[in-house]
C-alpha atoms as a PDB file:
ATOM      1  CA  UNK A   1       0.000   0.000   0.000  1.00  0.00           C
ATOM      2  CA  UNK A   2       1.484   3.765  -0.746  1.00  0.00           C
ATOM      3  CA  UNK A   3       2.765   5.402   2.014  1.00  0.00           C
ATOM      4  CA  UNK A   4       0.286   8.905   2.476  1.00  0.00           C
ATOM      5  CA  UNK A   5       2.605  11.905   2.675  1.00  0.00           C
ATOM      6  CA  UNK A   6       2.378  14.362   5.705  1.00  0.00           C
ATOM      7  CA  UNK A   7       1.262  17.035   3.630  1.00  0.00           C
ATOM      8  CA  UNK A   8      -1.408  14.846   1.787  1.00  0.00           C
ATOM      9  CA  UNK A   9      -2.519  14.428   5.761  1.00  0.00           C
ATOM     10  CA  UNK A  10      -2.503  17.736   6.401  1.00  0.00           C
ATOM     11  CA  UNK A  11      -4.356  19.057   3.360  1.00  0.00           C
ATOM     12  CA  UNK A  12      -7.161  16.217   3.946  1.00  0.00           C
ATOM     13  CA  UNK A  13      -7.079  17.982   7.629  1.00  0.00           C
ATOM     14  CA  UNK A  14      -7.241  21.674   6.476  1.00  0.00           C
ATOM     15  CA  UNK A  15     -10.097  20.657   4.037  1.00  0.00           C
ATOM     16  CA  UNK A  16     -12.052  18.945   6.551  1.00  0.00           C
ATOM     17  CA  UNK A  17     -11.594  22.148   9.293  1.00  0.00           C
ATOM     18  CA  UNK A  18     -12.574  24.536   6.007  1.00  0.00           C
ATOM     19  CA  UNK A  19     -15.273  23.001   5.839  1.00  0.00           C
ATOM     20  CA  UNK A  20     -16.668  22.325   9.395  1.00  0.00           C
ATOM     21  CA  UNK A  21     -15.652  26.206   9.588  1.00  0.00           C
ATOM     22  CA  UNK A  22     -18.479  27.304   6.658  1.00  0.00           C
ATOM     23  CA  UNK A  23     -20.523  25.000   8.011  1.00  0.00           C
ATOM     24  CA  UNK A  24     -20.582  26.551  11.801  1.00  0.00           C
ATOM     25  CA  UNK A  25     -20.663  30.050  10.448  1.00  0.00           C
ATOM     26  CA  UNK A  26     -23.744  29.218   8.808  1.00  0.00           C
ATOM     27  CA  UNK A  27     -25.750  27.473  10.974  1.00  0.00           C
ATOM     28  CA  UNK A  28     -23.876  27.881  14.168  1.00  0.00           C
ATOM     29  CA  UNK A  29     -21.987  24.665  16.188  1.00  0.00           C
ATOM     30  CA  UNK A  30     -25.879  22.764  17.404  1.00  0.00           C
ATOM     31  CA  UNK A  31     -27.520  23.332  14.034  1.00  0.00           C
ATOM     32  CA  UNK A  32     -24.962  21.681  12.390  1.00  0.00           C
ATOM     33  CA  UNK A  33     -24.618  18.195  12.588  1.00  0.00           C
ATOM     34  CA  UNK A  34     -21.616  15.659  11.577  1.00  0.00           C
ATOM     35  CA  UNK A  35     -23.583  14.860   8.094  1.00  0.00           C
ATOM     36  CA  UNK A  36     -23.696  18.672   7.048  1.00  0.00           C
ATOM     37  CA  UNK A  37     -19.829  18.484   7.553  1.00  0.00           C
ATOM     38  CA  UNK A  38     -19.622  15.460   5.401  1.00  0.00           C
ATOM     39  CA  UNK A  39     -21.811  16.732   2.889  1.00  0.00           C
ATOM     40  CA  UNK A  40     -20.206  20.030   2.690  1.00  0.00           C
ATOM     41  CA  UNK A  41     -16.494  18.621   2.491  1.00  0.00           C
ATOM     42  CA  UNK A  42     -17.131  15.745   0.256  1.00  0.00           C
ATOM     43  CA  UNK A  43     -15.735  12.727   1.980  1.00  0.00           C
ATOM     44  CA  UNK A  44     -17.201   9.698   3.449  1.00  0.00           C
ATOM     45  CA  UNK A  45     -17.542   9.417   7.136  1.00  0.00           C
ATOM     46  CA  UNK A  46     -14.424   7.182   7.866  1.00  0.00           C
ATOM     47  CA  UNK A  47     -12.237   9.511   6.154  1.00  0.00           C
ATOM     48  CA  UNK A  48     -13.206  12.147   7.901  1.00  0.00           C
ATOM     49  CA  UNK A  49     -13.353  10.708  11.789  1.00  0.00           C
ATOM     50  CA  UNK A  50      -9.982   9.000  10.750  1.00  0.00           C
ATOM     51  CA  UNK A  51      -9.015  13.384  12.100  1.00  0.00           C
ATOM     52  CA  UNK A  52     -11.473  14.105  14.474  1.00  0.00           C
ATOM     53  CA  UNK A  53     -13.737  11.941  16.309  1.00  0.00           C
ATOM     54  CA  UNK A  54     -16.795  14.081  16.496  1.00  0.00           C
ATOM     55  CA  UNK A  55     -18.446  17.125  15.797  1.00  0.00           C
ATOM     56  CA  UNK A  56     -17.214  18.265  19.904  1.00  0.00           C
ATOM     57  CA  UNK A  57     -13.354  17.976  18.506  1.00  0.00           C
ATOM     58  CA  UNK A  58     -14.008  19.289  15.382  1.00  0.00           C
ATOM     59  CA  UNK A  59     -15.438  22.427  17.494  1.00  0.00           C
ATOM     60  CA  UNK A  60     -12.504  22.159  19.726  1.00  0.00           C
ATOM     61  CA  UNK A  61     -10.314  22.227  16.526  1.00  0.00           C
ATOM     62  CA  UNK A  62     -11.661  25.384  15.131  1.00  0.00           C
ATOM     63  CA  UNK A  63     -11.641  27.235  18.360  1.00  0.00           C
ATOM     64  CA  UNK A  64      -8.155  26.580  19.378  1.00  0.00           C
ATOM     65  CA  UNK A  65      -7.072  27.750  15.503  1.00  0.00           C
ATOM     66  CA  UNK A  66      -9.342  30.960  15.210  1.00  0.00           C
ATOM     67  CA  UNK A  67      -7.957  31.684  19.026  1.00  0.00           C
ATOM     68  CA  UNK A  68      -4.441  31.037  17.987  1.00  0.00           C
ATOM     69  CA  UNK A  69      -4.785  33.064  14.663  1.00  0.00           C
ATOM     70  CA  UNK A  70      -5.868  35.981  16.421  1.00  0.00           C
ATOM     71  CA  UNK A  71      -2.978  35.707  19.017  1.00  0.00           C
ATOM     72  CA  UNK A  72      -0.451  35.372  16.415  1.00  0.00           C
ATOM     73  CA  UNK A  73      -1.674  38.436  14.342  1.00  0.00           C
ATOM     74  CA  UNK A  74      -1.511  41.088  18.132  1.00  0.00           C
ATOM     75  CA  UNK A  75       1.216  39.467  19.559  1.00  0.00           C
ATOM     76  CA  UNK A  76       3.794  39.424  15.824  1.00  0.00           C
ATOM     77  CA  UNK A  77       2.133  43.643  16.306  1.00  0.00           C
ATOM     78  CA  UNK A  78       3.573  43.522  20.144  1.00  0.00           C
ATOM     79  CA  UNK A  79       7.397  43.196  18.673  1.00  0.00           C
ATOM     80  CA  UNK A  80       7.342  46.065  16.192  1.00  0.00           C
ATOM     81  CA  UNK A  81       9.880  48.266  18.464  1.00  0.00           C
ATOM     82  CA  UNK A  82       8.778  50.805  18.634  1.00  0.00           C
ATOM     83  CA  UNK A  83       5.240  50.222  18.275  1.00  0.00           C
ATOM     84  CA  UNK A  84       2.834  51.910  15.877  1.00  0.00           C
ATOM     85  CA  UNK A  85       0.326  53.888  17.592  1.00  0.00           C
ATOM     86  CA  UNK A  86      -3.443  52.526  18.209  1.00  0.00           C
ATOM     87  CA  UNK A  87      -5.103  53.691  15.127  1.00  0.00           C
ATOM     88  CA  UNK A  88      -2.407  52.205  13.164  1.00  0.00           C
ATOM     89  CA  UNK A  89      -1.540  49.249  14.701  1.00  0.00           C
ATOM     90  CA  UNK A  90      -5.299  48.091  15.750  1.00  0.00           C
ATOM     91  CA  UNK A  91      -6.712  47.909  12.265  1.00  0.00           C
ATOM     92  CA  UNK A  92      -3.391  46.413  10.716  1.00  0.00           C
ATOM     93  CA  UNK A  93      -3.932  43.259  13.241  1.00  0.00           C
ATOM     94  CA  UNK A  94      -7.300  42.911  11.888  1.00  0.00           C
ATOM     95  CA  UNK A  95      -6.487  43.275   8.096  1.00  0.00           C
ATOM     96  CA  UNK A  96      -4.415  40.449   8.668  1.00  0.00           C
ATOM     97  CA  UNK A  97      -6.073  38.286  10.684  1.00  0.00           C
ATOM     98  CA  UNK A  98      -8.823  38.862   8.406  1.00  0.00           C
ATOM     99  CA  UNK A  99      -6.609  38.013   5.579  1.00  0.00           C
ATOM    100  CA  UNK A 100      -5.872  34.711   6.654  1.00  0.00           C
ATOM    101  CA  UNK A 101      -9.680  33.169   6.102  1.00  0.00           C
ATOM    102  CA  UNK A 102     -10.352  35.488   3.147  1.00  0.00           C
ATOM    103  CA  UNK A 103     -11.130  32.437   0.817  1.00  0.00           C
ATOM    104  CA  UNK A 104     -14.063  30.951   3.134  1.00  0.00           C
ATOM    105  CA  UNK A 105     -17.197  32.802   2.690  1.00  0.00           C
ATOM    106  CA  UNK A 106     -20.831  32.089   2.821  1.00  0.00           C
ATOM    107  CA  UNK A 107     -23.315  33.970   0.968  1.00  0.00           C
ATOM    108  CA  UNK A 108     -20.846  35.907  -0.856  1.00  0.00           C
ATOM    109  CA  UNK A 109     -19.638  37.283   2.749  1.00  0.00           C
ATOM    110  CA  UNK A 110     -16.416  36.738   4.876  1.00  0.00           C
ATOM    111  CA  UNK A 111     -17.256  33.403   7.077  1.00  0.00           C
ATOM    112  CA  UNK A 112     -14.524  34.652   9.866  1.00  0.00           C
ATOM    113  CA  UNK A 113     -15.819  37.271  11.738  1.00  0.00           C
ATOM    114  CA  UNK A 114     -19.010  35.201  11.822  1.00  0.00           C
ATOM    115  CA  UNK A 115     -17.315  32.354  13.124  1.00  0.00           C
ATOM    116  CA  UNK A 116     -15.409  34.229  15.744  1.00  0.00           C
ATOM    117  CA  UNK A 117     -18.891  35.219  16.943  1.00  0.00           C
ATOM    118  CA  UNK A 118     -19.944  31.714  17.248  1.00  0.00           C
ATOM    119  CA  UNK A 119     -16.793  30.703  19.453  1.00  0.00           C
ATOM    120  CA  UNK A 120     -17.147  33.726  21.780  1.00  0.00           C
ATOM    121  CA  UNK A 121     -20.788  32.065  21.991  1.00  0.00           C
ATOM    122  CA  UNK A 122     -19.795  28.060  22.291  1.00  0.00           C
ATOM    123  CA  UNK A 123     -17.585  29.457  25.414  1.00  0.00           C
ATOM    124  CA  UNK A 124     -19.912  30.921  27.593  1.00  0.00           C
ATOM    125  CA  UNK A 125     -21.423  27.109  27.979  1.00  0.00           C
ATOM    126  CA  UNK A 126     -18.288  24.933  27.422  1.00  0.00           C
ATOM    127  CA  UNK A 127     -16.066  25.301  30.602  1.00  0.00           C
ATOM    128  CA  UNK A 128     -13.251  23.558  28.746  1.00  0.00           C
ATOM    129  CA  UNK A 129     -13.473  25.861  25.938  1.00  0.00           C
ATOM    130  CA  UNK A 130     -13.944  28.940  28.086  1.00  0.00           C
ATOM    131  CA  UNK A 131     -10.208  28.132  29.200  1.00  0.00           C
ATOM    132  CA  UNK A 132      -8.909  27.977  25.978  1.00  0.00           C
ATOM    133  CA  UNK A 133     -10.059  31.339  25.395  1.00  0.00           C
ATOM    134  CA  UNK A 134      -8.707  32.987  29.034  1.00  0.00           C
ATOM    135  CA  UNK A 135      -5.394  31.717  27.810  1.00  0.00           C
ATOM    136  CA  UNK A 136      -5.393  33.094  24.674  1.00  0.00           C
ATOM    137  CA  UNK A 137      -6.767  36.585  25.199  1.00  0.00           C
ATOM    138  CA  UNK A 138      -4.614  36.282  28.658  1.00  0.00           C
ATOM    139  CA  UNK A 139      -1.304  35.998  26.035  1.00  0.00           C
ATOM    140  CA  UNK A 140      -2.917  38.738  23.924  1.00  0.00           C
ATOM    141  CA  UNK A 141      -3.770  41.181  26.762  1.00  0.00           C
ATOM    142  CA  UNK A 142       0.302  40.805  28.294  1.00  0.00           C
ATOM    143  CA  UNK A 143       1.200  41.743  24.839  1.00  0.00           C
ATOM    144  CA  UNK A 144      -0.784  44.828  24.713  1.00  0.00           C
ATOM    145  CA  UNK A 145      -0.003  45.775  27.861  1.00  0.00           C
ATOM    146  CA  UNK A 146       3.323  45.597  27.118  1.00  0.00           C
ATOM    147  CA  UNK A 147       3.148  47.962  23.925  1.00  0.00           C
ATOM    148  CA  UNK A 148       0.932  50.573  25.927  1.00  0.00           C
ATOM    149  CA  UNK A 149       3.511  50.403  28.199  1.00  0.00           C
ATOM    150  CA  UNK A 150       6.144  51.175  25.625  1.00  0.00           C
ATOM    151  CA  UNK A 151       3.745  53.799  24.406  1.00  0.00           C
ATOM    152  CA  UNK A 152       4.116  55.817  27.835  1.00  0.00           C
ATOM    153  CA  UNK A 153       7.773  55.514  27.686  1.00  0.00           C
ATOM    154  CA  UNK A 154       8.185  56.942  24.319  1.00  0.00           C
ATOM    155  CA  UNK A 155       5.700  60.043  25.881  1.00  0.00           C
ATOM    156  CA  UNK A 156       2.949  59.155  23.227  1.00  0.00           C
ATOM    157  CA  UNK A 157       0.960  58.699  25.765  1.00  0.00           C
ATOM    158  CA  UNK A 158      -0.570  60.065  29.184  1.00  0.00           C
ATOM    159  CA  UNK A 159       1.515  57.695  32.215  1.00  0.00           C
ATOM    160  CA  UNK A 160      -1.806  58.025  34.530  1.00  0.00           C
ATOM    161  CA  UNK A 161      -3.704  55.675  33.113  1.00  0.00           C
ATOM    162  CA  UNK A 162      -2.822  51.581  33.792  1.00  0.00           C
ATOM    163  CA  UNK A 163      -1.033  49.977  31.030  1.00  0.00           C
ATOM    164  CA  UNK A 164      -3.912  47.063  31.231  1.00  0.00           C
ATOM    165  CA  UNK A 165      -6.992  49.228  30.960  1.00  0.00           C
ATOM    166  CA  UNK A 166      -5.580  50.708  27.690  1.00  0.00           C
ATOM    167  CA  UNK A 167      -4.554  47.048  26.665  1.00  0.00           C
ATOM    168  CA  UNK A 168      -8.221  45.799  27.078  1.00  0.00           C
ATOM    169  CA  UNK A 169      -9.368  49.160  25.690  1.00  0.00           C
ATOM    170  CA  UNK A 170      -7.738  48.492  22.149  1.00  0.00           C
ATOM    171  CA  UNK A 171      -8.735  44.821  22.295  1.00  0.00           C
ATOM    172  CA  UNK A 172     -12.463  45.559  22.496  1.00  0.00           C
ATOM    173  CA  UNK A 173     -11.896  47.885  19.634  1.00  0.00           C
ATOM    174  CA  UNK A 174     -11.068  44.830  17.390  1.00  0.00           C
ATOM    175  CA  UNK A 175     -13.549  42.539  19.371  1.00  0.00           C
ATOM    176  CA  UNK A 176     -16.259  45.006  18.582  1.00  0.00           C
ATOM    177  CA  UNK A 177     -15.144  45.513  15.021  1.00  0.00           C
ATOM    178  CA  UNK A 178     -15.153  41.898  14.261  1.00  0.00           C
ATOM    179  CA  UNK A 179     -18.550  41.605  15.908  1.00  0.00           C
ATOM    180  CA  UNK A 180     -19.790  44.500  13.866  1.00  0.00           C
ATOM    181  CA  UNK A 181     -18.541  42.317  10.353  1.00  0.00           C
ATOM    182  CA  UNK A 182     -20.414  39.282  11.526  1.00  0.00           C
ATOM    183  CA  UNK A 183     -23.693  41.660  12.229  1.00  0.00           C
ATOM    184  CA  UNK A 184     -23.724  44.477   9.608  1.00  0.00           C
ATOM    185  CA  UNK A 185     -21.528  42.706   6.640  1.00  0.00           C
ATOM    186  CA  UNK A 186     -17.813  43.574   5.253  1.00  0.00           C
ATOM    187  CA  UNK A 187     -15.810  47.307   6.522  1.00  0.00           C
ATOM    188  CA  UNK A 188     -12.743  48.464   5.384  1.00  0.00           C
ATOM    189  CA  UNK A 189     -10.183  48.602   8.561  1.00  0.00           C
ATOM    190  CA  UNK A 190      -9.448  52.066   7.429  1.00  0.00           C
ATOM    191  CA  UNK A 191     -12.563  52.880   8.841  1.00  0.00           C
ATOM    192  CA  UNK A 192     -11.637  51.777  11.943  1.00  0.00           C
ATOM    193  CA  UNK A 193      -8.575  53.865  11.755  1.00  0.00           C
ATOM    194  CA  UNK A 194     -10.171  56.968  10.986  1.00  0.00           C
ATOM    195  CA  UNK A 195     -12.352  56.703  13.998  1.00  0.00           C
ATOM    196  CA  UNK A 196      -9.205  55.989  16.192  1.00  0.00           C
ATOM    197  CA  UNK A 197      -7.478  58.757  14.687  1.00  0.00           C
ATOM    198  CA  UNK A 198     -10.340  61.098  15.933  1.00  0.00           C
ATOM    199  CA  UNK A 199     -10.976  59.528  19.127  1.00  0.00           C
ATOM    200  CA  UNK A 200      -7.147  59.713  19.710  1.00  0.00           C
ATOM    201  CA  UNK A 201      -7.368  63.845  18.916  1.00  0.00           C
ATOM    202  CA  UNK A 202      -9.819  64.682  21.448  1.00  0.00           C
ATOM    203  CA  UNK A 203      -8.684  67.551  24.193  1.00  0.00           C
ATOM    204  CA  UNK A 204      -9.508  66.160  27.454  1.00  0.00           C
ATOM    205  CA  UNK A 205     -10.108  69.912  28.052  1.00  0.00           C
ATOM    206  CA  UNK A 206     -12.221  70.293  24.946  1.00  0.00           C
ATOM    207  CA  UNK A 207     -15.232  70.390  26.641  1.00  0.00           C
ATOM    208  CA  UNK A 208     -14.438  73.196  29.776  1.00  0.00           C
ATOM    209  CA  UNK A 209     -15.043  76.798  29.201  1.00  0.00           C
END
């Protein structure tokens, strides 16, 4: 019998995980049952639980990958030294985080943000889950923290404030623009660095006589 390759393996993986993804972005992780995944990738059932053994590990899967994409896209933005500031550095996170599921859509629309909305939603009611995402935003939050506090070094910004509020300040920026793809449809990320940009101008005297 031929010996299957490793990367034969790990395209028959990436396949089956594509398509699980479209699948839970469409219907969400209990509408969707193991037969929609097998219709939607193509492949008979023993090929497919020859990976995972169940539509609860295929969730697993997808969680841990669209947690660990987003980690790798703030914390590769944590090393720039020195750091861009917020209303450059938030949206170019996003652009390419966003970048790395741009070929799975549904309906003509960008399946990610979608599908980050449904694993902020499997969490709240799977403990195990709910862990996998305090240790991933935990990593991403240190990061930020650490570039706010390079931020207030440099003088680019006020020294008053703590490090961490900031941090979790510019991550529910991109949580809340992701959240607002999934709702309202595609946005360009330069419009969420316009609105930094003015946000970031305000006076905090602008409104005294």
């Amino acid at each position: 019998m031929a010996r299957v390759s490793q990367a034969h393996l790990d395209a028959r993986r990436r396949q089956i995980l594509d398509g699980a993804a479209l699948c839970f972005a469409r219907n969400g992780f209990h509408a969707t049952s193991m037969q929609d995944v097998l219709k939607e990738v193509d492949l008979s059932a023993g090929a497919v639980y020859r990976y995972f053994s169940g539509k609860e590990e295929l969730i697993g899967a997808i969680v841990a990958e669209v947690l660990g994409q987003v980690r790798e896209g703030f914390e590769e933005a944590a090393r720039s030294t020195p750091p861009p500031s917020p209303d450059l550095l938030v949206p170019s996170v996003l652009s390419r985080v966003l970048a790395t599921k741009e070929y799975l859509t549904v309906d003509g629309r960008p399946a990610f943000p979608g599908l980050v909305v449904q694993v902020w939603a499997e969490t709240i009611r799977n403990e195990e889950l709910s862990a996998i995402l305090r240790e991933g935003y935990g990593a991403v939050r240190v990061a930020w923290t650490r570039i706010v506090g390079e931020y207030q070094d440099a003088g680019m910004m006020r020294s008053d404030v703590p490090p961490e509020h900031v941090a979790r300040t510019m991550m529910a920026a991109a949580m809340g623009f992701l959240a607002q793809q999934a709702l309202f449809g595609p946005a360009s990320a330069d419009d969420l660095a316009s609105g930094l940009r003015a946000l970031m101008s305000m006076r905090g005297d602008a409104g005294t006589s």
